[in-house]
N, C-alpha and C. Protein backbone atom coordinates (compact mmCIF):
# COMPACT_ATOMS: atom_id res chain seq x y z
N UNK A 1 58.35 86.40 111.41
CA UNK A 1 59.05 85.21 111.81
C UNK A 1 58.23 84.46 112.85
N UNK A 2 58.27 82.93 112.72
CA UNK A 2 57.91 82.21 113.80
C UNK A 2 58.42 81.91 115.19
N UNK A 3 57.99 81.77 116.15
CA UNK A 3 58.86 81.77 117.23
C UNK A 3 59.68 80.78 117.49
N UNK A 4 59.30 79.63 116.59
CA UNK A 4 60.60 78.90 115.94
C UNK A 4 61.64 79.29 115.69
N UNK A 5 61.45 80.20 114.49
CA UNK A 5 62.72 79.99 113.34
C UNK A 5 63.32 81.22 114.58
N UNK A 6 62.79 81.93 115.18
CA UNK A 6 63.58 83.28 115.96
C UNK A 6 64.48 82.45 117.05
N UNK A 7 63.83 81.79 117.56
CA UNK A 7 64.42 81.04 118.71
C UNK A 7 65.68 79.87 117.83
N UNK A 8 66.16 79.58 116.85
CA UNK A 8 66.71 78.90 115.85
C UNK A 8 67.82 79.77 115.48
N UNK A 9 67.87 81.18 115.25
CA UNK A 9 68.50 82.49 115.16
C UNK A 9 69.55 82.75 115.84
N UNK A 10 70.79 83.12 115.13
CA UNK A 10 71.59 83.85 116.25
C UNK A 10 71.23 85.13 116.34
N UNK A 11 71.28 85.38 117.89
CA UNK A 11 71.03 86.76 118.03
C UNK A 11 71.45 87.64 117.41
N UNK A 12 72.83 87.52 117.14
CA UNK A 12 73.64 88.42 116.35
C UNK A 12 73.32 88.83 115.00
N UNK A 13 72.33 87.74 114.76
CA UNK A 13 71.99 88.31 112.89
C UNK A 13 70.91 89.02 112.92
N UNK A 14 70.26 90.21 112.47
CA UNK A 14 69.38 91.17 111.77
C UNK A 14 68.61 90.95 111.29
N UNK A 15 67.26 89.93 110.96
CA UNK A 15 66.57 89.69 109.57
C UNK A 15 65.48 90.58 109.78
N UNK A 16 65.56 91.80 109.35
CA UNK A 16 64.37 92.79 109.18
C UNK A 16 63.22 92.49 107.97
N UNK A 17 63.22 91.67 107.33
CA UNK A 17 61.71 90.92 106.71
C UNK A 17 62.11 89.63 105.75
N UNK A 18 61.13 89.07 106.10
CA UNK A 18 60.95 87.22 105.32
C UNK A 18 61.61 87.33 104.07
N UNK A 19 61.65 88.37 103.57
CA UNK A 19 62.08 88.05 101.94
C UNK A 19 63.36 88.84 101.42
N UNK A 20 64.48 89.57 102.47
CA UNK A 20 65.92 89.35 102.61
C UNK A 20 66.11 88.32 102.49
N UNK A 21 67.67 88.55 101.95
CA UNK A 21 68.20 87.27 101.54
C UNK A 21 69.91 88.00 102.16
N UNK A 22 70.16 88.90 102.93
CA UNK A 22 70.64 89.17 103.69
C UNK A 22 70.16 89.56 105.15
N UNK A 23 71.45 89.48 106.33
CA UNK A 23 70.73 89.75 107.65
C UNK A 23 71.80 91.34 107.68
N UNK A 24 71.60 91.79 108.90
CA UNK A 24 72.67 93.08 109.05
C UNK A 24 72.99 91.88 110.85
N UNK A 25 74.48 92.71 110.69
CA UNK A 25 75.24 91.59 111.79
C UNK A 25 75.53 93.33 113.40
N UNK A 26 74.79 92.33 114.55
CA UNK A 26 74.58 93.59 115.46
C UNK A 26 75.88 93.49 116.38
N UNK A 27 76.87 92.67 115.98
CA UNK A 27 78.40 92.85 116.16
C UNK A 27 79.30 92.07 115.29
N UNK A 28 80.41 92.67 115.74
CA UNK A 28 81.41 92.16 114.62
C UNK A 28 81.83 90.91 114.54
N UNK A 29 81.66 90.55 113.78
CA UNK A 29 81.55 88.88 113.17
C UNK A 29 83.02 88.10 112.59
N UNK A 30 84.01 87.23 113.35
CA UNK A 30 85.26 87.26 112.91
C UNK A 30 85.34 86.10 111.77
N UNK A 31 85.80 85.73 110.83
CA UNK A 31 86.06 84.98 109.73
C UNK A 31 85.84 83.37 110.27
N UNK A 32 85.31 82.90 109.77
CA UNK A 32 85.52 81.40 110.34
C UNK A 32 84.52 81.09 111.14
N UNK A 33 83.79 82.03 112.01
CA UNK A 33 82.79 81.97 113.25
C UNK A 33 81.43 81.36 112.25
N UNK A 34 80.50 80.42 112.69
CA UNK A 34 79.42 79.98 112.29
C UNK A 34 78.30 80.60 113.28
N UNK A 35 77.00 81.02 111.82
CA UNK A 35 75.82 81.84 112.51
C UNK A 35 75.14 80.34 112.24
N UNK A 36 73.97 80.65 113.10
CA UNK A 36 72.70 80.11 112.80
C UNK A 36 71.73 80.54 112.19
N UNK A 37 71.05 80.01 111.70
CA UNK A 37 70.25 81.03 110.87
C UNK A 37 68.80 80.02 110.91
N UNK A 38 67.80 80.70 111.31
CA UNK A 38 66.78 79.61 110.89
C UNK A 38 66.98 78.36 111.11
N UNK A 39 67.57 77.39 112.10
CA UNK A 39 68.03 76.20 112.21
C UNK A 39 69.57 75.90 111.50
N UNK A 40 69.87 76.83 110.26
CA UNK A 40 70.84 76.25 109.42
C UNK A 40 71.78 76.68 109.65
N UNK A 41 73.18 76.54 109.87
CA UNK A 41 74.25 76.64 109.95
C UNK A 41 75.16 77.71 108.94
N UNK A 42 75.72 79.01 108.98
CA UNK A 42 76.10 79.71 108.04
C UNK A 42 78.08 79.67 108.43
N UNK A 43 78.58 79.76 107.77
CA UNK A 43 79.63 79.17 108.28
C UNK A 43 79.88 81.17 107.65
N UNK A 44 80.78 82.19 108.45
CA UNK A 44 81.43 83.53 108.11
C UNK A 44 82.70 83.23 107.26
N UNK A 45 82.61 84.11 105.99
CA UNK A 45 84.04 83.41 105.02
C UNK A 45 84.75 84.53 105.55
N UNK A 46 84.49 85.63 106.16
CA UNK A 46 85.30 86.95 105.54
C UNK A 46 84.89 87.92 107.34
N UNK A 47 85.47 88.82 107.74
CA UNK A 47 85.14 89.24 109.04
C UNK A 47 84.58 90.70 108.45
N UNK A 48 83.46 90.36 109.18
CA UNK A 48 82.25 91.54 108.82
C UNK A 48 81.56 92.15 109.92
N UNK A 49 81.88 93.70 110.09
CA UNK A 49 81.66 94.53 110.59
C UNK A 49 80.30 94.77 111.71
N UNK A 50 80.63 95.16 112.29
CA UNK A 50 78.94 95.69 113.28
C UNK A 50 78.13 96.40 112.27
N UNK A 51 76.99 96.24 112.01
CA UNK A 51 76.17 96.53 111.10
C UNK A 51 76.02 96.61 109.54
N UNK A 52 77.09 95.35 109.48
CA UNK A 52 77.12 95.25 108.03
C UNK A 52 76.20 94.10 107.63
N UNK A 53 76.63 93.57 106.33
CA UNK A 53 75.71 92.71 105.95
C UNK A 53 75.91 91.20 105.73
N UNK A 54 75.50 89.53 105.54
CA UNK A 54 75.65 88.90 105.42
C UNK A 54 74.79 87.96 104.38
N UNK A 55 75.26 87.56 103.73
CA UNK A 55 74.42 86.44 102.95
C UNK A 55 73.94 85.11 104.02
N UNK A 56 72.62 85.31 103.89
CA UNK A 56 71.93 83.94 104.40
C UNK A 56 71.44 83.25 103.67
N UNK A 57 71.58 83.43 102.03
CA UNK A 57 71.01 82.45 101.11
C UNK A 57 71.74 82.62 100.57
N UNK A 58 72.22 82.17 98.94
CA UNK A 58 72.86 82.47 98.06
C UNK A 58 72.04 83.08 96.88
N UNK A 59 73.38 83.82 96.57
CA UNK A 59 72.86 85.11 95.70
C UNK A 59 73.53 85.00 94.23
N UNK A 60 72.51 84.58 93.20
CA UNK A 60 73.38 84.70 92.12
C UNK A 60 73.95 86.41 91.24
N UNK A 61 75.28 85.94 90.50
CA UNK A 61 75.38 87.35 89.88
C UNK A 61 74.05 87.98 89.35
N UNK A 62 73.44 89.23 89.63
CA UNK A 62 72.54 89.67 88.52
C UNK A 62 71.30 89.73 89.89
N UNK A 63 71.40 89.01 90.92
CA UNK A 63 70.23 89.22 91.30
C UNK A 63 70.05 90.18 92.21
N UNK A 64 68.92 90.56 92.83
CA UNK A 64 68.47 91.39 93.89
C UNK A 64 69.17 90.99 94.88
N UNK A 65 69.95 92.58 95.73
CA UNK A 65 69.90 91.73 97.03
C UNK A 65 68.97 92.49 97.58
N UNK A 66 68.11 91.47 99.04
CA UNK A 66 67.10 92.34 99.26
C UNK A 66 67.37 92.54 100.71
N UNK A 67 66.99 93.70 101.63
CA UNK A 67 67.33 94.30 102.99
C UNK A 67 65.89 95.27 103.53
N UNK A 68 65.22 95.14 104.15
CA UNK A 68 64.17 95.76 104.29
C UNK A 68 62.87 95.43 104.05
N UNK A 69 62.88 94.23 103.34
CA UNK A 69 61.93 93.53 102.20
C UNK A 69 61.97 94.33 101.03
N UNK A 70 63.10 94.78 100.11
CA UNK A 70 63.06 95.56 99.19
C UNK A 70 64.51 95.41 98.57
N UNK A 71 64.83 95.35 97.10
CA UNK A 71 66.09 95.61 96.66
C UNK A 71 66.63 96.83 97.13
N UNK A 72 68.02 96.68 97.43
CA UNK A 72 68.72 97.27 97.69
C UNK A 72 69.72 98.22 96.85
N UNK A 73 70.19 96.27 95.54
CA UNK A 73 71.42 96.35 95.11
C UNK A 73 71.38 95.41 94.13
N UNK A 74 72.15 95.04 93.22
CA UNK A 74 72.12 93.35 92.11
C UNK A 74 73.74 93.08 93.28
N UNK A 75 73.82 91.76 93.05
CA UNK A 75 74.76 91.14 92.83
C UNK A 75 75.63 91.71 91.85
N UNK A 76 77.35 91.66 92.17
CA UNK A 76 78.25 92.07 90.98
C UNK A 76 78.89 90.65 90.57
N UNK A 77 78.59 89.34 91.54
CA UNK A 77 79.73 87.84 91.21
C UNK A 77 78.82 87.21 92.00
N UNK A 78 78.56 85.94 91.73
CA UNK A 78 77.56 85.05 92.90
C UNK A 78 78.08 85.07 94.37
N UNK A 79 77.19 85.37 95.13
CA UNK A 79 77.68 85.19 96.57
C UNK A 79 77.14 84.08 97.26
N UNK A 80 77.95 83.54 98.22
CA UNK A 80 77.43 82.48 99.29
C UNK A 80 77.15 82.83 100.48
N UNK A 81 75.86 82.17 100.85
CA UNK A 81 75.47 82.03 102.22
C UNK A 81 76.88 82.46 103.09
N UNK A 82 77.52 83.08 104.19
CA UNK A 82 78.15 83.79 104.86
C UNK A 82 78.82 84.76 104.35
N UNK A 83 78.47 84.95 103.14
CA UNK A 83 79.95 85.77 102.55
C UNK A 83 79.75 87.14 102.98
N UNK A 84 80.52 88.02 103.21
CA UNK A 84 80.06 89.65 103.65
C UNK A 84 79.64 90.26 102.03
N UNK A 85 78.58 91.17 102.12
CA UNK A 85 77.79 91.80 101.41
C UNK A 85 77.97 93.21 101.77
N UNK A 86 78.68 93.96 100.77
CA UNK A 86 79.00 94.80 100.46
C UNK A 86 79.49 95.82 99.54
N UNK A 87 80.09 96.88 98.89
CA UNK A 87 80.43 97.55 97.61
C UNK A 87 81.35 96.64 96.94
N UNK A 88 81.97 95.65 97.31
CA UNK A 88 82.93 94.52 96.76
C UNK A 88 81.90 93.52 95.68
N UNK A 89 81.10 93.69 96.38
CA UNK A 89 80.06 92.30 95.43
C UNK A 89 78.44 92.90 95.39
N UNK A 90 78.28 94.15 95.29
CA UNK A 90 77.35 94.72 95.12
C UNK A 90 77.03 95.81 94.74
N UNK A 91 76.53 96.22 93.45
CA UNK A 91 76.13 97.81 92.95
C UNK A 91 74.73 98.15 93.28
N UNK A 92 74.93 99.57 93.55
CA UNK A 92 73.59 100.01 94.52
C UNK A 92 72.85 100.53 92.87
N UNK A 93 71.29 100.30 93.20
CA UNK A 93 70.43 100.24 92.16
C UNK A 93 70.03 101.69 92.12
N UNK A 94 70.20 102.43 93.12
CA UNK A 94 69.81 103.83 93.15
C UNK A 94 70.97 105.00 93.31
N UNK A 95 72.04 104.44 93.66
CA UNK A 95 73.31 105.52 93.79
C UNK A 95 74.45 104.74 92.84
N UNK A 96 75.54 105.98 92.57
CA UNK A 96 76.53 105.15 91.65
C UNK A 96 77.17 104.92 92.93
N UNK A 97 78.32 103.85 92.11
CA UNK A 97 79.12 103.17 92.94
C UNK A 97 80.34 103.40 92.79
N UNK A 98 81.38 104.15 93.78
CA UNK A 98 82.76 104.74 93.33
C UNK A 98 83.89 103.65 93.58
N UNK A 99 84.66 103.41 92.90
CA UNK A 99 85.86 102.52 93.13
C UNK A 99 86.90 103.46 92.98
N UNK A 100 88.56 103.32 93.56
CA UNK A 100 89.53 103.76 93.16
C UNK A 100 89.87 103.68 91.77
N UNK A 101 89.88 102.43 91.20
CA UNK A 101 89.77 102.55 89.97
C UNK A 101 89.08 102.99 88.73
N UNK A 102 87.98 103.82 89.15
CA UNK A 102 86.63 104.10 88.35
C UNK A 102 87.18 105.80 88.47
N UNK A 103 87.83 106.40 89.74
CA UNK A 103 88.04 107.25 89.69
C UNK A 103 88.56 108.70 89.33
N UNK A 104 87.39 110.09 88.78
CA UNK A 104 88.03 110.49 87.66
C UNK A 104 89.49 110.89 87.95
N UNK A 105 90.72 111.51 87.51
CA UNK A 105 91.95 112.12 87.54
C UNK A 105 91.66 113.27 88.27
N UNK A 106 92.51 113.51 88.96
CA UNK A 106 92.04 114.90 89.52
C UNK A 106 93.28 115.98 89.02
C-alpha cells in the first residue's frame, strides 16, 4: 500500500494484500456505520464482528474471495462492497461447509 491510500483507510479495516477484495474488521463494526476504504466510502449493510470479514469491492456469485492475497472461498450470491463475508455467502474451497440444513439425522 501507498502511504496514500493507508492514510485514506479506516483504521479499523485489515487489508493484508493488494489483491483482497475483502478487509478483516479489528473491531466490531455496527450496521449502517461507513468505512473508508482507499479514499472510498463503504457504507456496513449488516453488523460484523471483530475479526470478521468485509467486502471492499464487489464480488460476483462464482468468484474468488480473496484474504491473504489468495482464495479463500467462491462467492455463494453476489456480494456488495460492505456486506459481511462469511459462511452465509461463502463456500470454503478447501473445507466442506456445514449448514443446519445440510445436516446428517442423527
Amino acid at each position: 500500500m501507498t502511504a496514500d491510500s493507508t492514510s485514506t483507510t479506516d483504521p479499523r479495516l485489515l487489508h493484508l494484500a493488494p489483491e483482497d477484495n475483502v478487509c478483516a474488521v479489528t473491531t466490531t463494526i455496527e450496521a449502517g456505520q461507513t468505512l473508508l476504504f482507499q479514499g472510498r466510502p463503504i457504507r456496513v449493510a449488516q453488523r460484523i464482528p471483530t475479526g470478521h470479514k468485509v467486502a471492499i469491492a464487489p464480488i460476483a456469485a462464482g468468484e474468488k474471495v480473496r484474504k491473504y492475497g489468495a482464495p479463500i472461498g467462491s462467492a455463494t450470491r453476489d456480494i456488495a462492497p460492505g456486506e459481511y463475508v462469511h459462511t452465509h455467502n461463502v463456500k470454503s474451497d478447501y473445507l466442506p461447509t456445514y449448514t443446519r440444513e445440510r445436516a446428517a439425522p442423527v
